[in-house]
Structures are given as structure tokens and as C-alpha cells.
PDB file of N, CA and C in Angstrom:
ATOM      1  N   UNK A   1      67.092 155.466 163.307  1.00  0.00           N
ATOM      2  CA  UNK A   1      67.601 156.817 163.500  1.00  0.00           C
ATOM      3  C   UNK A   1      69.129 156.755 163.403  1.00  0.00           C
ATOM      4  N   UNK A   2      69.906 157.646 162.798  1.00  0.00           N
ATOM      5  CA  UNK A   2      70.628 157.766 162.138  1.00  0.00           C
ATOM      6  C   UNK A   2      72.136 158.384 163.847  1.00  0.00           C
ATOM      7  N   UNK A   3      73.367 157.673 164.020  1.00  0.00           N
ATOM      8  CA  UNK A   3      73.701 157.985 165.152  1.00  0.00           C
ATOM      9  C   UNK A   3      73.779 159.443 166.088  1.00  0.00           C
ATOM     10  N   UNK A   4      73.879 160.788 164.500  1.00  0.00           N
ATOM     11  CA  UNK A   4      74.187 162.095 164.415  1.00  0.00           C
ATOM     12  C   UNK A   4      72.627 162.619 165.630  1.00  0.00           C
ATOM     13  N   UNK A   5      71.722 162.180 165.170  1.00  0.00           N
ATOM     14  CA  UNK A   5      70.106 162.703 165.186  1.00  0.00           C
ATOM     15  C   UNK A   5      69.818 161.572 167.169  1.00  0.00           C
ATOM     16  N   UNK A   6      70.194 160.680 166.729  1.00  0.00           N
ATOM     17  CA  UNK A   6      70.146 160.070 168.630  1.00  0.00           C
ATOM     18  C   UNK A   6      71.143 160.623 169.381  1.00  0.00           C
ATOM     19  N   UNK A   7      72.034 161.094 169.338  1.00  0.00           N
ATOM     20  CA  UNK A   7      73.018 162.183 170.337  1.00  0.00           C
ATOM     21  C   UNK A   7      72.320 163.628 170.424  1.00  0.00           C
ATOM     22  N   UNK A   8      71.671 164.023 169.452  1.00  0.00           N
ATOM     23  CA  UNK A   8      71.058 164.939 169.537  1.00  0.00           C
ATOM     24  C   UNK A   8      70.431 165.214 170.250  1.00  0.00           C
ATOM     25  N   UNK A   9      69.222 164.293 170.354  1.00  0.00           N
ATOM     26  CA  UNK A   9      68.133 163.953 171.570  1.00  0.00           C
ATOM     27  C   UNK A   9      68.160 163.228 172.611  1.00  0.00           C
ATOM     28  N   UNK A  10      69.429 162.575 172.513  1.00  0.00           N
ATOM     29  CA  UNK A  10      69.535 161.898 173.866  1.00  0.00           C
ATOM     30  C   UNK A  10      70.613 163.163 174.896  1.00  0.00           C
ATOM     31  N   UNK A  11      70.933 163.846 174.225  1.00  0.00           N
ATOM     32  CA  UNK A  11      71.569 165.115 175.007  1.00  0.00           C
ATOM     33  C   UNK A  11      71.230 165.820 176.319  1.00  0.00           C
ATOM     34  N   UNK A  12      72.036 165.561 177.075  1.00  0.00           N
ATOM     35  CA  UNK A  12      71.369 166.408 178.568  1.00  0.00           C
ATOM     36  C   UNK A  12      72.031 167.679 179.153  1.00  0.00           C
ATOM     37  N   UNK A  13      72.288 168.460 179.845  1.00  0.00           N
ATOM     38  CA  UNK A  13      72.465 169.268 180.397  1.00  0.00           C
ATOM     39  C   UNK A  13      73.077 168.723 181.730  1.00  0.00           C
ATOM     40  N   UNK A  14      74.168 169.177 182.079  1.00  0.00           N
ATOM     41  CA  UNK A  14      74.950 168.574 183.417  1.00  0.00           C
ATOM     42  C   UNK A  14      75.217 169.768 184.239  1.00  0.00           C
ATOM     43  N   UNK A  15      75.210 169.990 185.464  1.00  0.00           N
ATOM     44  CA  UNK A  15      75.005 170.945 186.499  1.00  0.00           C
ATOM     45  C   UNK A  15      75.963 170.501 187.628  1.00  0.00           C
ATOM     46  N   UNK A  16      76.300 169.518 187.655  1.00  0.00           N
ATOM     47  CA  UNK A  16      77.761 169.066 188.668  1.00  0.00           C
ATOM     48  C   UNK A  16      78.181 168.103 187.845  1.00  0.00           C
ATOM     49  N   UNK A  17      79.801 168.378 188.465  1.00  0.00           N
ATOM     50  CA  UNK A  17      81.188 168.351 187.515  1.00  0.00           C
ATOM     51  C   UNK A  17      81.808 166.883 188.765  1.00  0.00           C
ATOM     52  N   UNK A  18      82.462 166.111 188.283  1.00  0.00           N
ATOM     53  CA  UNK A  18      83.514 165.571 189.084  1.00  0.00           C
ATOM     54  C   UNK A  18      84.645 166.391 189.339  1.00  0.00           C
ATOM     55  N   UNK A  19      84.953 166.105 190.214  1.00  0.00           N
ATOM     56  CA  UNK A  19      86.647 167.114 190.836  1.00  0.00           C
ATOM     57  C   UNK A  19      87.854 166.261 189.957  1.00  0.00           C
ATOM     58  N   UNK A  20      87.650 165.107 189.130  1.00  0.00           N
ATOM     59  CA  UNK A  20      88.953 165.122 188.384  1.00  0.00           C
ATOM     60  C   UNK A  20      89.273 166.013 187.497  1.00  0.00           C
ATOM     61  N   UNK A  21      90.349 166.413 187.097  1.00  0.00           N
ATOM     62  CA  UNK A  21      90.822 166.687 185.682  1.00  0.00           C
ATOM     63  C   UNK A  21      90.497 166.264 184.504  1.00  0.00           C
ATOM     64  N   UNK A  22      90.039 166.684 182.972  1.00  0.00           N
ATOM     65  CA  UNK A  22      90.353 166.303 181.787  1.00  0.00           C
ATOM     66  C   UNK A  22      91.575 166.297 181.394  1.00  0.00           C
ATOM     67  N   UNK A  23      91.720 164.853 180.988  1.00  0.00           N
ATOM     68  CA  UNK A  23      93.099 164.375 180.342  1.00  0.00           C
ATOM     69  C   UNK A  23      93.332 165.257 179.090  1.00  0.00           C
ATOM     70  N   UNK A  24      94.852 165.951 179.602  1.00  0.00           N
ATOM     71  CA  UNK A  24      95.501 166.685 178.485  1.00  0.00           C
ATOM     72  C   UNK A  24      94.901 166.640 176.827  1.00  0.00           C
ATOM     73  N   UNK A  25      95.574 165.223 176.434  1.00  0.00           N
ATOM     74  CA  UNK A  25      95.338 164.800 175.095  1.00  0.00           C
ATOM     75  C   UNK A  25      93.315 164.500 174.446  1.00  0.00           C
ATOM     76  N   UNK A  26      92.489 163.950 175.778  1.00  0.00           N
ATOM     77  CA  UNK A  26      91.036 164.872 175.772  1.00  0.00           C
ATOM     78  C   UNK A  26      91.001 166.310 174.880  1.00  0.00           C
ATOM     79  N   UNK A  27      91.695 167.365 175.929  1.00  0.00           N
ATOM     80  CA  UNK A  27      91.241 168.628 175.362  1.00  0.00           C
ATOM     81  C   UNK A  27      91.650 168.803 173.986  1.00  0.00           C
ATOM     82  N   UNK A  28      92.880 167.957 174.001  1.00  0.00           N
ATOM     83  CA  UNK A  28      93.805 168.599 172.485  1.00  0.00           C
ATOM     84  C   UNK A  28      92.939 168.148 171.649  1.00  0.00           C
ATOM     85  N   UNK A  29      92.350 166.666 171.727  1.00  0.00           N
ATOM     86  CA  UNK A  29      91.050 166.076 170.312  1.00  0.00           C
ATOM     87  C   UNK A  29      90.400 166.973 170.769  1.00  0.00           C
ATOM     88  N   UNK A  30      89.393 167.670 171.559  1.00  0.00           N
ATOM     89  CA  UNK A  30      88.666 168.135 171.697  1.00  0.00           C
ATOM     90  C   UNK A  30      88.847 169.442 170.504  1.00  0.00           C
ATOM     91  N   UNK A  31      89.465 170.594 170.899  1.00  0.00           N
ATOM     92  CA  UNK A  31      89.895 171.689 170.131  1.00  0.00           C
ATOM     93  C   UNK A  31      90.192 171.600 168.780  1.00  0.00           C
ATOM     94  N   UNK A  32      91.151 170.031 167.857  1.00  0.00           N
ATOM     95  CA  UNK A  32      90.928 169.882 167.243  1.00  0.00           C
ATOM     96  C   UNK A  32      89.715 169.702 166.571  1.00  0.00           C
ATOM     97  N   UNK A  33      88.769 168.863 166.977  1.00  0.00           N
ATOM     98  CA  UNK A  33      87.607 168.748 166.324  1.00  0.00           C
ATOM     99  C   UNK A  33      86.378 170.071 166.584  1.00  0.00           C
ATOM    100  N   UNK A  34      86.701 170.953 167.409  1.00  0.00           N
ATOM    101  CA  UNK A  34      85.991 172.236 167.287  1.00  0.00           C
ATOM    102  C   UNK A  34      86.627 173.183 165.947  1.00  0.00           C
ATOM    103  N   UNK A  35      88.460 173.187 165.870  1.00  0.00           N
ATOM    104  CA  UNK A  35      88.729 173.755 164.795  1.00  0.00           C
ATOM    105  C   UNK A  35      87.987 173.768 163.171  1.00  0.00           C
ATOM    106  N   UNK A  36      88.267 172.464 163.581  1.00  0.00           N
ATOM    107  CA  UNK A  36      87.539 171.670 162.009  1.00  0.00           C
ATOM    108  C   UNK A  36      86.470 171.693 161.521  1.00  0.00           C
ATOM    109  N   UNK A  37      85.130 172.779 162.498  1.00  0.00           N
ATOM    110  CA  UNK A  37      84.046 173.372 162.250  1.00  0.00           C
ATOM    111  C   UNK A  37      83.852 174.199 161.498  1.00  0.00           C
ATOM    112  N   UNK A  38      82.987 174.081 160.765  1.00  0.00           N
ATOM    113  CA  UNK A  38      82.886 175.229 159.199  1.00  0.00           C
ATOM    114  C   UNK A  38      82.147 176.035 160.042  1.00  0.00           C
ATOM    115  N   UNK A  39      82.768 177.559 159.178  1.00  0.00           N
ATOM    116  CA  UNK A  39      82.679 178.556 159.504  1.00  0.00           C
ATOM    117  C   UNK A  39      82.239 179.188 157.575  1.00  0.00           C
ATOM    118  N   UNK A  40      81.531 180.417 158.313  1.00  0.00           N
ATOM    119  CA  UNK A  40      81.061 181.220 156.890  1.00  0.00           C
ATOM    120  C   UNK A  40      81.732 181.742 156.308  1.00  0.00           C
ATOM    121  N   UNK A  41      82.201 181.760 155.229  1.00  0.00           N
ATOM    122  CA  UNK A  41      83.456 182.333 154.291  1.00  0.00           C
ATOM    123  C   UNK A  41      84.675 181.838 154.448  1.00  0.00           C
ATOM    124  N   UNK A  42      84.584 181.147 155.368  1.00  0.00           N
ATOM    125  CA  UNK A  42      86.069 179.788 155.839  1.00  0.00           C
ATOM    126  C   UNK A  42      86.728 181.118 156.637  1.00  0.00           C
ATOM    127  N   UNK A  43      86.138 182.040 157.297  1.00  0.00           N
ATOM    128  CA  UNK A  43      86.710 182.687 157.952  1.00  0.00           C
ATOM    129  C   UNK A  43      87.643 182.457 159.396  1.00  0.00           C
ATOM    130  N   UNK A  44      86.839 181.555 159.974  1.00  0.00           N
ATOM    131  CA  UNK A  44      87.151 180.720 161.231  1.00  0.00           C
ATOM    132  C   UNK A  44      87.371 181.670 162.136  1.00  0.00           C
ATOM    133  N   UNK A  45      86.301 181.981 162.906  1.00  0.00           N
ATOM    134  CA  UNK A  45      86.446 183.427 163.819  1.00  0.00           C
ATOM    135  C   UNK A  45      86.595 182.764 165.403  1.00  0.00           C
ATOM    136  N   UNK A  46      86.640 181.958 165.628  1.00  0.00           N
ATOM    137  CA  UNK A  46      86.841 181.418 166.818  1.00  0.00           C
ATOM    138  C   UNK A  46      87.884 181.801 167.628  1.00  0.00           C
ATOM    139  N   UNK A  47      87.765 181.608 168.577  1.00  0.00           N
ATOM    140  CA  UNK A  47      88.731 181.726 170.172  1.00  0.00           C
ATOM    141  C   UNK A  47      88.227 180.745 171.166  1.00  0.00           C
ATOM    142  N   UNK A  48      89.474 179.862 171.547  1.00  0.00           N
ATOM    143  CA  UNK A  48      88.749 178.994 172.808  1.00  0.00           C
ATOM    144  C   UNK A  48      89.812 179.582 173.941  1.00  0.00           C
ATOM    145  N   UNK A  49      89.295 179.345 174.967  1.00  0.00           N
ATOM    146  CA  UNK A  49      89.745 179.274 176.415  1.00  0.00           C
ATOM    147  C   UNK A  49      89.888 178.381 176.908  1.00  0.00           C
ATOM    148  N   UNK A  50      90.845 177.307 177.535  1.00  0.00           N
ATOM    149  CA  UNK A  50      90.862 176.594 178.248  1.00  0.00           C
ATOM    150  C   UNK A  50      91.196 176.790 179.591  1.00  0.00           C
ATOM    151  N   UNK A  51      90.834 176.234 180.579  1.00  0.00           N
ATOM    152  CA  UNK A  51      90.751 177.092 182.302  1.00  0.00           C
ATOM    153  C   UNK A  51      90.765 175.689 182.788  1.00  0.00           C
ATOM    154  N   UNK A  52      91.808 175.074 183.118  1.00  0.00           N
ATOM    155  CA  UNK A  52      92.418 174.230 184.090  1.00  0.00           C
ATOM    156  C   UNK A  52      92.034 174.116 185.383  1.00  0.00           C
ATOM    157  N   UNK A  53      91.914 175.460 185.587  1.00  0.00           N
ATOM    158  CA  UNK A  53      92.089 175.519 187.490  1.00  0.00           C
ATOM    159  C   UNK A  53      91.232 176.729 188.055  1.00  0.00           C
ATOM    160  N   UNK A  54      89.989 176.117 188.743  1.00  0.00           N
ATOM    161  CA  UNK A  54      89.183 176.842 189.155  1.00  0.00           C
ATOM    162  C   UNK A  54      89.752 178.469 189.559  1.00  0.00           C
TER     163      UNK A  54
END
């Protein structure tokens, strides 16, 4: 099985959080690699939120 298709299914659902923080530079790859998601007509209709602090 191919690595794309075992993350898939090994995927869980998480319901409690640790009380640390995500490291800054975390979110920034993070958002980058959501940008870089094809979108239909290369429109790129997205909006993220990031929320720091309960």
C-alpha cells in the first residue's frame, strides 16, 4: 500500500488537545501546503483562520 492510501486509513479523529501551543513556523508549513491545494478553475476560494488563543 502505497504511503498516500495508509494515512488515509490509518486516520483518526482526536477529541482532546494538549494545552501546548503549535509552533509558529508549524502553522506557516501548514497554510502553505493547504494553499498549494488545487482548486476548480485555479480559482483558489479559500480563507483560513488561525485562533491562537482560546
Amino acid at each position: 500500500m502505497n504511503d498516500v492510501l495508509q494515512l488515509i486509513f490509518s486516520r483518526r479523529s482526536i477529541r482532546q488537545y494538549q494545552p501546548r501551543p503549535v509552533p509558529r513556523e508549524l502553522l506557516i508549513d501548514l497554510l502553505r501546503a493547504a494553499m498549494a491545494a488545487p482548486s476548480a478553475v485555479d480559482k483558489q476560494p479559500w480563507e483560513f483562520v488561525v485562533v491562537t488563543r482560546p
